[in-house]
Every structure is written in C-alpha cells, then in structure tokens.
PDB file of N, CA and C in Angstrom:
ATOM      1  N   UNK A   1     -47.366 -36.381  -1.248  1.00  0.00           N
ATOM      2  CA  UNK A   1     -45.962 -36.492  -1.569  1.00  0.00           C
ATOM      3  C   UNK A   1     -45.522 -35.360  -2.499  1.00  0.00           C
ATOM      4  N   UNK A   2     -46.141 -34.962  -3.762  1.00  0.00           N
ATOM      5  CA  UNK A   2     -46.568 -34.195  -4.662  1.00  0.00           C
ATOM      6  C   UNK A   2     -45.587 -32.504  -3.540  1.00  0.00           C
ATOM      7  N   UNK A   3     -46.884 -32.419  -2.619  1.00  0.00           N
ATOM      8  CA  UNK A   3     -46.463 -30.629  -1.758  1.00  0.00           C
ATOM      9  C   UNK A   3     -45.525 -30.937  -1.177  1.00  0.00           C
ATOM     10  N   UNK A   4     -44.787 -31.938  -0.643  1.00  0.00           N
ATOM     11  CA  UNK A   4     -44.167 -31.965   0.145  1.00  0.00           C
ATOM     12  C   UNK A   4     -42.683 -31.308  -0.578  1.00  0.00           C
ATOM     13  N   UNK A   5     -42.768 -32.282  -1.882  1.00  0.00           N
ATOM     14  CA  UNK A   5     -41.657 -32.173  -2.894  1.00  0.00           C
ATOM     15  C   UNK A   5     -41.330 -30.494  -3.624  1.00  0.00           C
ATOM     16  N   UNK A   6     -42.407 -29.926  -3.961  1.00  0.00           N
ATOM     17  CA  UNK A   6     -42.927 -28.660  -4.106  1.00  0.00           C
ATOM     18  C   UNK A   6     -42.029 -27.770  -3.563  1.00  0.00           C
ATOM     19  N   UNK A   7     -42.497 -27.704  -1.634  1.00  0.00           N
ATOM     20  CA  UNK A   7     -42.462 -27.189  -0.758  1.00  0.00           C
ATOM     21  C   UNK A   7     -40.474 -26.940  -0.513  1.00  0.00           C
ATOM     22  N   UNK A   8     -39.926 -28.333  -0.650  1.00  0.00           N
ATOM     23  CA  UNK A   8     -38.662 -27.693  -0.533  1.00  0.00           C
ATOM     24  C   UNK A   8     -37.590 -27.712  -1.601  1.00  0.00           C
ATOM     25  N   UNK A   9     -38.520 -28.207  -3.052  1.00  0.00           N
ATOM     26  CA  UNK A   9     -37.778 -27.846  -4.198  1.00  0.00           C
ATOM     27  C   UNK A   9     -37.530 -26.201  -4.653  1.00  0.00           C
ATOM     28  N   UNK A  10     -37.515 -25.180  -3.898  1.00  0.00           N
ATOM     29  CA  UNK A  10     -37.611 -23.891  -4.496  1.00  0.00           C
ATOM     30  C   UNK A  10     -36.234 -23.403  -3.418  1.00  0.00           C
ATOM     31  N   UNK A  11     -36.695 -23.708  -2.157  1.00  0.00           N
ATOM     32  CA  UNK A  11     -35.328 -23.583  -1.327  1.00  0.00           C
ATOM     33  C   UNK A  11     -33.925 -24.155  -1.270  1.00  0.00           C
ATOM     34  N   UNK A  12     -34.144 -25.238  -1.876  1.00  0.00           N
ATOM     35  CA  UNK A  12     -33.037 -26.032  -1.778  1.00  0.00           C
ATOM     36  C   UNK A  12     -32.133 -25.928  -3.100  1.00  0.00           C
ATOM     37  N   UNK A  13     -33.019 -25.391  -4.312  1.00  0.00           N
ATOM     38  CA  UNK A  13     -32.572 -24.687  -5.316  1.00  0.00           C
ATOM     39  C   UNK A  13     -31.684 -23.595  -5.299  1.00  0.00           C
ATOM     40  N   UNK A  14     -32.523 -22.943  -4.555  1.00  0.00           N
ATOM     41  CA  UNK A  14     -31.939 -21.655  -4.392  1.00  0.00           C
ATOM     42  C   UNK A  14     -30.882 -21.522  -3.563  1.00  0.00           C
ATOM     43  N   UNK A  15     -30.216 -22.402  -2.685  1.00  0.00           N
ATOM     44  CA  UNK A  15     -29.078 -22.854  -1.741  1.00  0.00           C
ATOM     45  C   UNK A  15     -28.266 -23.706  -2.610  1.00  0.00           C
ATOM     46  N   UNK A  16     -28.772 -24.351  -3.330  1.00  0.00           N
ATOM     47  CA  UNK A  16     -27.583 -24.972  -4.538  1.00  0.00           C
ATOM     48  C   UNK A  16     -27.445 -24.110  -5.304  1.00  0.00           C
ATOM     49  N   UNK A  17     -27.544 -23.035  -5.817  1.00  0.00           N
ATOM     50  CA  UNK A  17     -27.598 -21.648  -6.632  1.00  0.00           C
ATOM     51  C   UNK A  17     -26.441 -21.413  -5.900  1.00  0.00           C
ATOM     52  N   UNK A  18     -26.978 -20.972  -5.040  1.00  0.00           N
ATOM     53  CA  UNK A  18     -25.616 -20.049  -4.107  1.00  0.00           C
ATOM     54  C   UNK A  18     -24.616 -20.351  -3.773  1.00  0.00           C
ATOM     55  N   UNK A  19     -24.554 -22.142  -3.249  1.00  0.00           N
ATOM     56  CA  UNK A  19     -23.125 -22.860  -3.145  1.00  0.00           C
ATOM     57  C   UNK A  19     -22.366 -22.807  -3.992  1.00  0.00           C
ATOM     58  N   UNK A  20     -22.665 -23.588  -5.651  1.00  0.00           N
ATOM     59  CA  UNK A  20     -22.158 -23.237  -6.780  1.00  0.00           C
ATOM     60  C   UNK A  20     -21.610 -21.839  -6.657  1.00  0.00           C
ATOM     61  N   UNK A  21     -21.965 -21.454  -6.985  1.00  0.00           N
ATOM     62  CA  UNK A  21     -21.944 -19.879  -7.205  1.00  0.00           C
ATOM     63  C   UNK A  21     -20.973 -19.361  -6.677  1.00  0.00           C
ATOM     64  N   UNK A  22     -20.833 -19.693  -5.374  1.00  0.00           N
ATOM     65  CA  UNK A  22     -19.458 -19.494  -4.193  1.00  0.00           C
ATOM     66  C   UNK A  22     -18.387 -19.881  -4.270  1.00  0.00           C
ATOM     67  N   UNK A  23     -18.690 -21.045  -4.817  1.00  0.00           N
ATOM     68  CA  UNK A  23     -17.064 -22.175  -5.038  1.00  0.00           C
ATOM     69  C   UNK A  23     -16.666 -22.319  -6.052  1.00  0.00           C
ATOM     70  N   UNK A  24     -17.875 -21.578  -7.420  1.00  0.00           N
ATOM     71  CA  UNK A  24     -16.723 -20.921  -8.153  1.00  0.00           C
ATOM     72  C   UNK A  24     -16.562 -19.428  -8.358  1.00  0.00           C
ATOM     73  N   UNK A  25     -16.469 -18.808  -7.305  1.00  0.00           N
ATOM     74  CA  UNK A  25     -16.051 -17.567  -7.294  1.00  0.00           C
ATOM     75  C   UNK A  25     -14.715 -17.694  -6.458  1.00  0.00           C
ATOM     76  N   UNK A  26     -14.683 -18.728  -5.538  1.00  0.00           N
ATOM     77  CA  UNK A  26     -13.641 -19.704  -4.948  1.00  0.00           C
ATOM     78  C   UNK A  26     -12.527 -19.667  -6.479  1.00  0.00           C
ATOM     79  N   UNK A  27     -12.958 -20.522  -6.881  1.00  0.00           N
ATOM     80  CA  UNK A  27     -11.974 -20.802  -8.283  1.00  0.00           C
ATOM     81  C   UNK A  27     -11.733 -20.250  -8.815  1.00  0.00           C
ATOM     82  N   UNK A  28     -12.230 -19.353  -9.286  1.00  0.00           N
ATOM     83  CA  UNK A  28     -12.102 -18.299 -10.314  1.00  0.00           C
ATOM     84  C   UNK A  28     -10.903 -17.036  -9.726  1.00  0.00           C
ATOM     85  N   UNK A  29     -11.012 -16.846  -8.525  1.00  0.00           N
ATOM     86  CA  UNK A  29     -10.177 -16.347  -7.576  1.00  0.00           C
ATOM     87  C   UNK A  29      -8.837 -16.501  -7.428  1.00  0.00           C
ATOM     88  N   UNK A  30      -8.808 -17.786  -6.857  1.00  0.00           N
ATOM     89  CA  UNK A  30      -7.614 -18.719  -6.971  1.00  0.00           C
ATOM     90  C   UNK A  30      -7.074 -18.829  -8.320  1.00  0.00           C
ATOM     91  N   UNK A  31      -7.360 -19.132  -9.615  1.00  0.00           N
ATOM     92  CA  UNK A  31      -7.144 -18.929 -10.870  1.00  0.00           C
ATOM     93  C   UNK A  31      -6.049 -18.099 -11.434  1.00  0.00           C
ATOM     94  N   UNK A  32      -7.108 -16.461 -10.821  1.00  0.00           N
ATOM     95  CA  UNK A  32      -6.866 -15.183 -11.081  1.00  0.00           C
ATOM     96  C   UNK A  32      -5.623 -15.079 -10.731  1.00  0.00           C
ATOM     97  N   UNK A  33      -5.412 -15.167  -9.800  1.00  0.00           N
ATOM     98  CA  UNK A  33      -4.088 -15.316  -8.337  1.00  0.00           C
ATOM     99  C   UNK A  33      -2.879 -15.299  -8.837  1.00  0.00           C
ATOM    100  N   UNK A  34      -3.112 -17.007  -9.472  1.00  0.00           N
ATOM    101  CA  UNK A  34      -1.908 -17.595 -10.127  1.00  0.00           C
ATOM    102  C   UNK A  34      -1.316 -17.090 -11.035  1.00  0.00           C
ATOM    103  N   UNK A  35      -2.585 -16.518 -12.049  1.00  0.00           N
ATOM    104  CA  UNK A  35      -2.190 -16.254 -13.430  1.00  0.00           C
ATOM    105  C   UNK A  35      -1.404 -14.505 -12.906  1.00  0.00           C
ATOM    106  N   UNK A  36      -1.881 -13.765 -12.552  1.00  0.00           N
ATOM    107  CA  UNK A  36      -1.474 -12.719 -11.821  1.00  0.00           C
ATOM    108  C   UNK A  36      -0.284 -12.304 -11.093  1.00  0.00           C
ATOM    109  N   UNK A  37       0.353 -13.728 -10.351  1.00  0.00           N
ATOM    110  CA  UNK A  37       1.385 -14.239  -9.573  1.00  0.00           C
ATOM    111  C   UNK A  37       2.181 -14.792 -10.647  1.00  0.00           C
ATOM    112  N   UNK A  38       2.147 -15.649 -11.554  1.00  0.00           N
ATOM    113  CA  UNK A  38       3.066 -15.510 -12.928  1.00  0.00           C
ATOM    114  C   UNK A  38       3.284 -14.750 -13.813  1.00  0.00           C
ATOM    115  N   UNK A  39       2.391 -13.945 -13.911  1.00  0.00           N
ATOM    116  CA  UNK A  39       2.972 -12.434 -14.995  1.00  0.00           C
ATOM    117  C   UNK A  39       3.963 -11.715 -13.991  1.00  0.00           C
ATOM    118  N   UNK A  40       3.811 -11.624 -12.751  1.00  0.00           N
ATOM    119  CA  UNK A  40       4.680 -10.482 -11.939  1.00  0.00           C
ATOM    120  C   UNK A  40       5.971 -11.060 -11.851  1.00  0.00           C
ATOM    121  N   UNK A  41       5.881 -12.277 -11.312  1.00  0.00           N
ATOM    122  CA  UNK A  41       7.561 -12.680 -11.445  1.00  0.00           C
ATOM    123  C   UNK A  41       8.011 -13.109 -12.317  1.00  0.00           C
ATOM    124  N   UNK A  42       7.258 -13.196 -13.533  1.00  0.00           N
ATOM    125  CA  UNK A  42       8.027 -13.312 -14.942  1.00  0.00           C
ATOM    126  C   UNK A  42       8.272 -12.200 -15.233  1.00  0.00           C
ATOM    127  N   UNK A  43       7.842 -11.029 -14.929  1.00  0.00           N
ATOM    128  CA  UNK A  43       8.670  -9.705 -15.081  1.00  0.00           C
ATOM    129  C   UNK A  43       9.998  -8.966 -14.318  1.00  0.00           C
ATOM    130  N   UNK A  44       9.589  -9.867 -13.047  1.00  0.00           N
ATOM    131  CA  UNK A  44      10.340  -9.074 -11.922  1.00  0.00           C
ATOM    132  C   UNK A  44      11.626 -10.465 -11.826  1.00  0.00           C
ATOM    133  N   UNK A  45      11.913 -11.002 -12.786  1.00  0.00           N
ATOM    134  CA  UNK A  45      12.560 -12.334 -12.846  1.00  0.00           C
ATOM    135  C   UNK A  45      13.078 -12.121 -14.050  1.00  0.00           C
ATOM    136  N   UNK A  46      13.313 -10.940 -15.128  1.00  0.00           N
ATOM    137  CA  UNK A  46      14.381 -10.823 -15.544  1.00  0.00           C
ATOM    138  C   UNK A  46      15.381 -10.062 -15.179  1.00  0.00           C
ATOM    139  N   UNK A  47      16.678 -10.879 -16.205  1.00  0.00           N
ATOM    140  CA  UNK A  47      18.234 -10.864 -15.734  1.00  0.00           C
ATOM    141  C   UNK A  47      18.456  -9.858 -15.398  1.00  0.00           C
ATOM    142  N   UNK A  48      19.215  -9.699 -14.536  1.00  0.00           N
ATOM    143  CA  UNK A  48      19.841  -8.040 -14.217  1.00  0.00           C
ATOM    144  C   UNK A  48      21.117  -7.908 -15.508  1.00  0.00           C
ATOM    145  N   UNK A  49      21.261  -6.556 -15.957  1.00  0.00           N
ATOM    146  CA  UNK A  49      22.434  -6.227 -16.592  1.00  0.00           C
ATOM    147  C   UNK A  49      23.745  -7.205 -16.179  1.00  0.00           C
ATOM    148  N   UNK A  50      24.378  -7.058 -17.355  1.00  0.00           N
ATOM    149  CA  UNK A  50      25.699  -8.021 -16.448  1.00  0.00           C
ATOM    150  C   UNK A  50      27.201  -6.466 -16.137  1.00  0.00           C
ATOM    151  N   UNK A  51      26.902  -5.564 -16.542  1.00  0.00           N
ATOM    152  CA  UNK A  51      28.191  -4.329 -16.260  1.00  0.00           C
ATOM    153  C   UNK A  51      26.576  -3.719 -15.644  1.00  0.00           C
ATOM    154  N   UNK A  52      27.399  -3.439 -13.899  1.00  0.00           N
ATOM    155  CA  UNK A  52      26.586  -2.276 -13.405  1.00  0.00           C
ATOM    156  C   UNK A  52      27.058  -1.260 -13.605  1.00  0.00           C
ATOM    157  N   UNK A  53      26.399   0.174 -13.837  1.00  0.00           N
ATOM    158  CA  UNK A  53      27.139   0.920 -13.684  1.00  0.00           C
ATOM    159  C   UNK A  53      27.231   1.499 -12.457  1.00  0.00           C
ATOM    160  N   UNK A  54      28.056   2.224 -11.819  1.00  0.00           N
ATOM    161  CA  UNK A  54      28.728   2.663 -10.609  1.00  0.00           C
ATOM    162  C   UNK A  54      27.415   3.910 -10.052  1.00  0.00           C
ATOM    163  N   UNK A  55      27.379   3.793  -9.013  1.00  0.00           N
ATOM    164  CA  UNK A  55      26.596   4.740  -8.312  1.00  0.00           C
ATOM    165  C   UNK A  55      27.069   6.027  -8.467  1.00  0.00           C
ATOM    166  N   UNK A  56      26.125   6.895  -8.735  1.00  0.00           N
ATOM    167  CA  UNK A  56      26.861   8.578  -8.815  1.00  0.00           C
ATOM    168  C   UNK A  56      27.140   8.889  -7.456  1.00  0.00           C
ATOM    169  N   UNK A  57      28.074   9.605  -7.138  1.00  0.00           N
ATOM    170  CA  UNK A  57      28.566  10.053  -5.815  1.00  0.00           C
ATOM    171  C   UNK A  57      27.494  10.870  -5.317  1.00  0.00           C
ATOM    172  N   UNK A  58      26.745  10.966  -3.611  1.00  0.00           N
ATOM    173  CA  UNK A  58      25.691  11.292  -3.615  1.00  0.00           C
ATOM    174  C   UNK A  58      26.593  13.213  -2.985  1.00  0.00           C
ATOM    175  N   UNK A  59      25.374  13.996  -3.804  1.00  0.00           N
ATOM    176  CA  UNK A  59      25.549  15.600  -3.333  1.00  0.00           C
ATOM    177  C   UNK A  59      25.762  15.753  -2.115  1.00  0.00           C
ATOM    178  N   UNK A  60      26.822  16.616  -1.799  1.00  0.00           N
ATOM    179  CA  UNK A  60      26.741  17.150   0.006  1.00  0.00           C
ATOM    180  C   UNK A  60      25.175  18.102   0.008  1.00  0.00           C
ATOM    181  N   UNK A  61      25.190  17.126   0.929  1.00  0.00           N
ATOM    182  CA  UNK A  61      23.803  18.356   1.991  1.00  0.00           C
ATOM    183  C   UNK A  61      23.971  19.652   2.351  1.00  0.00           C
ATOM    184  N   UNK A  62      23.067  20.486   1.637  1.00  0.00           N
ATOM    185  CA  UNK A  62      23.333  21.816   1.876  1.00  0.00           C
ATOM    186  C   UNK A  62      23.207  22.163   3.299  1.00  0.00           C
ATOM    187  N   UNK A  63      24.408  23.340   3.950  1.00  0.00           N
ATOM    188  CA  UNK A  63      23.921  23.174   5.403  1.00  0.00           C
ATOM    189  C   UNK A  63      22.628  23.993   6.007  1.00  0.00           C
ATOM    190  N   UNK A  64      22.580  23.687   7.101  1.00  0.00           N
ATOM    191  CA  UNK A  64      21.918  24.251   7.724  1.00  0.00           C
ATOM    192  C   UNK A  64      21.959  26.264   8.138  1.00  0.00           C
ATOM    193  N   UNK A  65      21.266  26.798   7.260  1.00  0.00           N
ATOM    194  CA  UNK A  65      21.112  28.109   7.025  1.00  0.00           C
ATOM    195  C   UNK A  65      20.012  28.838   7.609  1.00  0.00           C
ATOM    196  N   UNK A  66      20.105  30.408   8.268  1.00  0.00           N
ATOM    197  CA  UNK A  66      19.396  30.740   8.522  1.00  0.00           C
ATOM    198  C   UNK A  66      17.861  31.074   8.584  1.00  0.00           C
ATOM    199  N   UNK A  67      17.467  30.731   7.415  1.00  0.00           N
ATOM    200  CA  UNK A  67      16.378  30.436   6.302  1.00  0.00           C
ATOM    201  C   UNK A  67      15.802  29.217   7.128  1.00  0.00           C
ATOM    202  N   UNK A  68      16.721  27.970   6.766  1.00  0.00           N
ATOM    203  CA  UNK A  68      15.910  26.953   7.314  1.00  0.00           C
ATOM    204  C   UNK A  68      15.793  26.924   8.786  1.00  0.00           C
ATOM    205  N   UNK A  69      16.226  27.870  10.170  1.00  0.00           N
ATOM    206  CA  UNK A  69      16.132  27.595  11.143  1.00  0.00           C
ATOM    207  C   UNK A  69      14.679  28.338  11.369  1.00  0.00           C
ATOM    208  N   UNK A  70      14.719  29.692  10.691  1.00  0.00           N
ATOM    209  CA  UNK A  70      13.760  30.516  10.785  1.00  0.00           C
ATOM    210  C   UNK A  70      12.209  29.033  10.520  1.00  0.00           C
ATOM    211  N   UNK A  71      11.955  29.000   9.188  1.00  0.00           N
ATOM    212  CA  UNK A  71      10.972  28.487   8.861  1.00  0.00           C
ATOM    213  C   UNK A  71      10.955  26.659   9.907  1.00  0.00           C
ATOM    214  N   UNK A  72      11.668  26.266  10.303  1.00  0.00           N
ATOM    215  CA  UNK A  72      11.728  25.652  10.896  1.00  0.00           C
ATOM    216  C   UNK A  72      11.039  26.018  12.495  1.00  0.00           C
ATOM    217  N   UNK A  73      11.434  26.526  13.076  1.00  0.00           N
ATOM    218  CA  UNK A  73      10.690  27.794  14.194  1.00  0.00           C
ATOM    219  C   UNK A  73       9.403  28.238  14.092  1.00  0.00           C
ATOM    220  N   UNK A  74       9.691  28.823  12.942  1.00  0.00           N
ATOM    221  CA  UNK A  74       8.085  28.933  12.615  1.00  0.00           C
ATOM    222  C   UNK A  74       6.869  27.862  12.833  1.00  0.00           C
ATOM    223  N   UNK A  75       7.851  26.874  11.804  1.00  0.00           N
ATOM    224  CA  UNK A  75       6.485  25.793  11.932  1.00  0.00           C
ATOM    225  C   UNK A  75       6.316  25.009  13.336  1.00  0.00           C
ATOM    226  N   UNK A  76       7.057  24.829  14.528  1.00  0.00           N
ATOM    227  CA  UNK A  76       7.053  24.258  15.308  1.00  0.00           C
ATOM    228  C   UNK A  76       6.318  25.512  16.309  1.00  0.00           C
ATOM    229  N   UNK A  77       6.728  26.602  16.180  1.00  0.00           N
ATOM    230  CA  UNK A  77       5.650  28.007  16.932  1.00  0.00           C
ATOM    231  C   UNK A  77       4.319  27.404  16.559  1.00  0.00           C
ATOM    232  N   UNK A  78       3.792  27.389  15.056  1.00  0.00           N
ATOM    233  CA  UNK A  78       2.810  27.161  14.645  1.00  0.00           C
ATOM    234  C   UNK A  78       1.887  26.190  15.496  1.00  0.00           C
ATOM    235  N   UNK A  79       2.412  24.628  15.219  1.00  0.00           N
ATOM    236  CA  UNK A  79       2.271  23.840  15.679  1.00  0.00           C
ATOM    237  C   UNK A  79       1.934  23.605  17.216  1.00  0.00           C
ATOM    238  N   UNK A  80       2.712  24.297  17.713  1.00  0.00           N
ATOM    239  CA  UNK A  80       2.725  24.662  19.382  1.00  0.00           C
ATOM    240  C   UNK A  80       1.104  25.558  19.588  1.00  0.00           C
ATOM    241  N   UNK A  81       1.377  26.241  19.156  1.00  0.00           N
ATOM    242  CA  UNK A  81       0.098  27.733  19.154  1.00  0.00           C
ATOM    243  C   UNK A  81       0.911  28.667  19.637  1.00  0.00           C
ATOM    244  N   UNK A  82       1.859  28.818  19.896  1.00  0.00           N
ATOM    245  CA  UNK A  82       2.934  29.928  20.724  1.00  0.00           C
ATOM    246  C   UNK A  82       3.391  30.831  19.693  1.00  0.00           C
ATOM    247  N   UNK A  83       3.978  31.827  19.910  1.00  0.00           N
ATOM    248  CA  UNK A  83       4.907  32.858  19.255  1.00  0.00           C
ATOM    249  C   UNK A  83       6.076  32.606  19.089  1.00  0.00           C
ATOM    250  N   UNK A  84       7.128  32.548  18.201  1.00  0.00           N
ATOM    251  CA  UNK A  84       8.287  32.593  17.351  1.00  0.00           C
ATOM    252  C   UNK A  84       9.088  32.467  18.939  1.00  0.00           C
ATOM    253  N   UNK A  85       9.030  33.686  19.243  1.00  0.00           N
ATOM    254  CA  UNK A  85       9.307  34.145  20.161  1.00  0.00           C
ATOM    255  C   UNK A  85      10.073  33.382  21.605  1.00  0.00           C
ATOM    256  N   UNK A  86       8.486  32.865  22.152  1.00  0.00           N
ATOM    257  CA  UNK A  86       8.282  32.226  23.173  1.00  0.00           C
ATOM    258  C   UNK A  86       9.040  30.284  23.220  1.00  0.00           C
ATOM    259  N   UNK A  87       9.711  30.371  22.072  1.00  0.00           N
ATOM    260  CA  UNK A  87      10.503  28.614  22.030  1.00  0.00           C
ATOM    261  C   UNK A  87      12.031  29.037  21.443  1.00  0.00           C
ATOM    262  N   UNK A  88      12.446  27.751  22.227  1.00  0.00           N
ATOM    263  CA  UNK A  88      13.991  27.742  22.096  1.00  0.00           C
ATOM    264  C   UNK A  88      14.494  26.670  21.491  1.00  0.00           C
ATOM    265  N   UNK A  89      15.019  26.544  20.514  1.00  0.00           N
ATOM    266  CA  UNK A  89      15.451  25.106  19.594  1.00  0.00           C
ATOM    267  C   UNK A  89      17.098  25.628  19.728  1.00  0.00           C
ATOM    268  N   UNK A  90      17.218  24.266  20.893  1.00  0.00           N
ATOM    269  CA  UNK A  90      18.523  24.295  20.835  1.00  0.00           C
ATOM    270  C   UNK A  90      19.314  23.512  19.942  1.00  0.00           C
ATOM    271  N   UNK A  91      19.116  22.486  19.293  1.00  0.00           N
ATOM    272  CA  UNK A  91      19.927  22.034  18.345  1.00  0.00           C
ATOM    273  C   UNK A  91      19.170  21.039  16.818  1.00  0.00           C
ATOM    274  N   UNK A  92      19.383  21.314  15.830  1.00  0.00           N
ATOM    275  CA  UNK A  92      18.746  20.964  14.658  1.00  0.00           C
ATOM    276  C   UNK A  92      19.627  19.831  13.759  1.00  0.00           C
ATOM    277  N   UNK A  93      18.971  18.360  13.965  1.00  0.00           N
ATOM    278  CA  UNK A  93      19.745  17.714  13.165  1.00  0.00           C
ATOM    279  C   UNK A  93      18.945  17.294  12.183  1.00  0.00           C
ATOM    280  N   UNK A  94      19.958  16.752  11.001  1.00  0.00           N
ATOM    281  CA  UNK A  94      19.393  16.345   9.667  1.00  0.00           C
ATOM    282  C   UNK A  94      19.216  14.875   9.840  1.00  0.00           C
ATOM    283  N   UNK A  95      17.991  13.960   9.545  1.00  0.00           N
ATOM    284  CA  UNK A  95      17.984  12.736   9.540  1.00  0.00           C
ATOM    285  C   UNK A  95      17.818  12.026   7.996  1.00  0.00           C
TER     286      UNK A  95
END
C-alpha cells in the first residue's frame, strides 16, 4: 500500500502545482484587467471644458506645383522601373 501511495504522490503533486498555479495566474489576470480598466476610464471620464473654443480655420492647400508633379513622376518612374520619360500622369488629385 506504502509504493503504491509513493508512486503517485510525486505526480499528482506536481499536477496540483500546476493547476493552482494556472488559476491563479487566471486571477491575478482578471484582477489586473479591472484595476487597469478603472484607472483608464477614470481618466478618460473626465469633464470636458464647459466654453469650447472654436476650431481654427483650416489653411488652404498649397496647389499643385511643378515641383510636386516632377517628384511625383519620379517616384512612380521609380517604382515602375521605367524612365521619367516613358509614363504619362494624366491627372493628380489631392486626397
């Protein structure tokens, strides 16, 4: 009775080691989470100003200039493996 007991007291140890071990790394996890998940929206959960101020009017877009068609060309030659040359960009919009 003695070996028998022996025999699977070292394994079964060592599998209750590891369960533990798991379920609270389980917890500890979950824990983390929360506490982690309440600092953020206790930050991101204060008041907004009560006077917004007004959006600055946004800059006109500089236009489209020779400069940028060139280097534009370029990089799409590049890209291609072709010469400047050899492509035709017929129309360039701003997105």
């Amino acid at each position: 009775m003695d070996s028998v007991f022996y025999t699977w007291f070292t394994p079964l140890m060592g599998m209750g080691t590891v369960f533990i071990g798991l379920v609270s790394l389980i917890f500890i996890t979950k824990l983390m989470s929360l506490i982690v998940t309440k600092v953020v929206l206790k930050k991101t959960a204060a008041p907004a100003p009560a006077t917004a101020a007004p959006a600055p009017a946004a800059a006109p877009a500089p236009a489209i200039t020779g400069e940028m068609v060139a280097a534009i060309s370029a990089a799409c030659a590049e890209e291609m493996g072709t010469d400047v040359s050899k492509i035709r960009i017929l129309s360039i919009k701003k997105l």
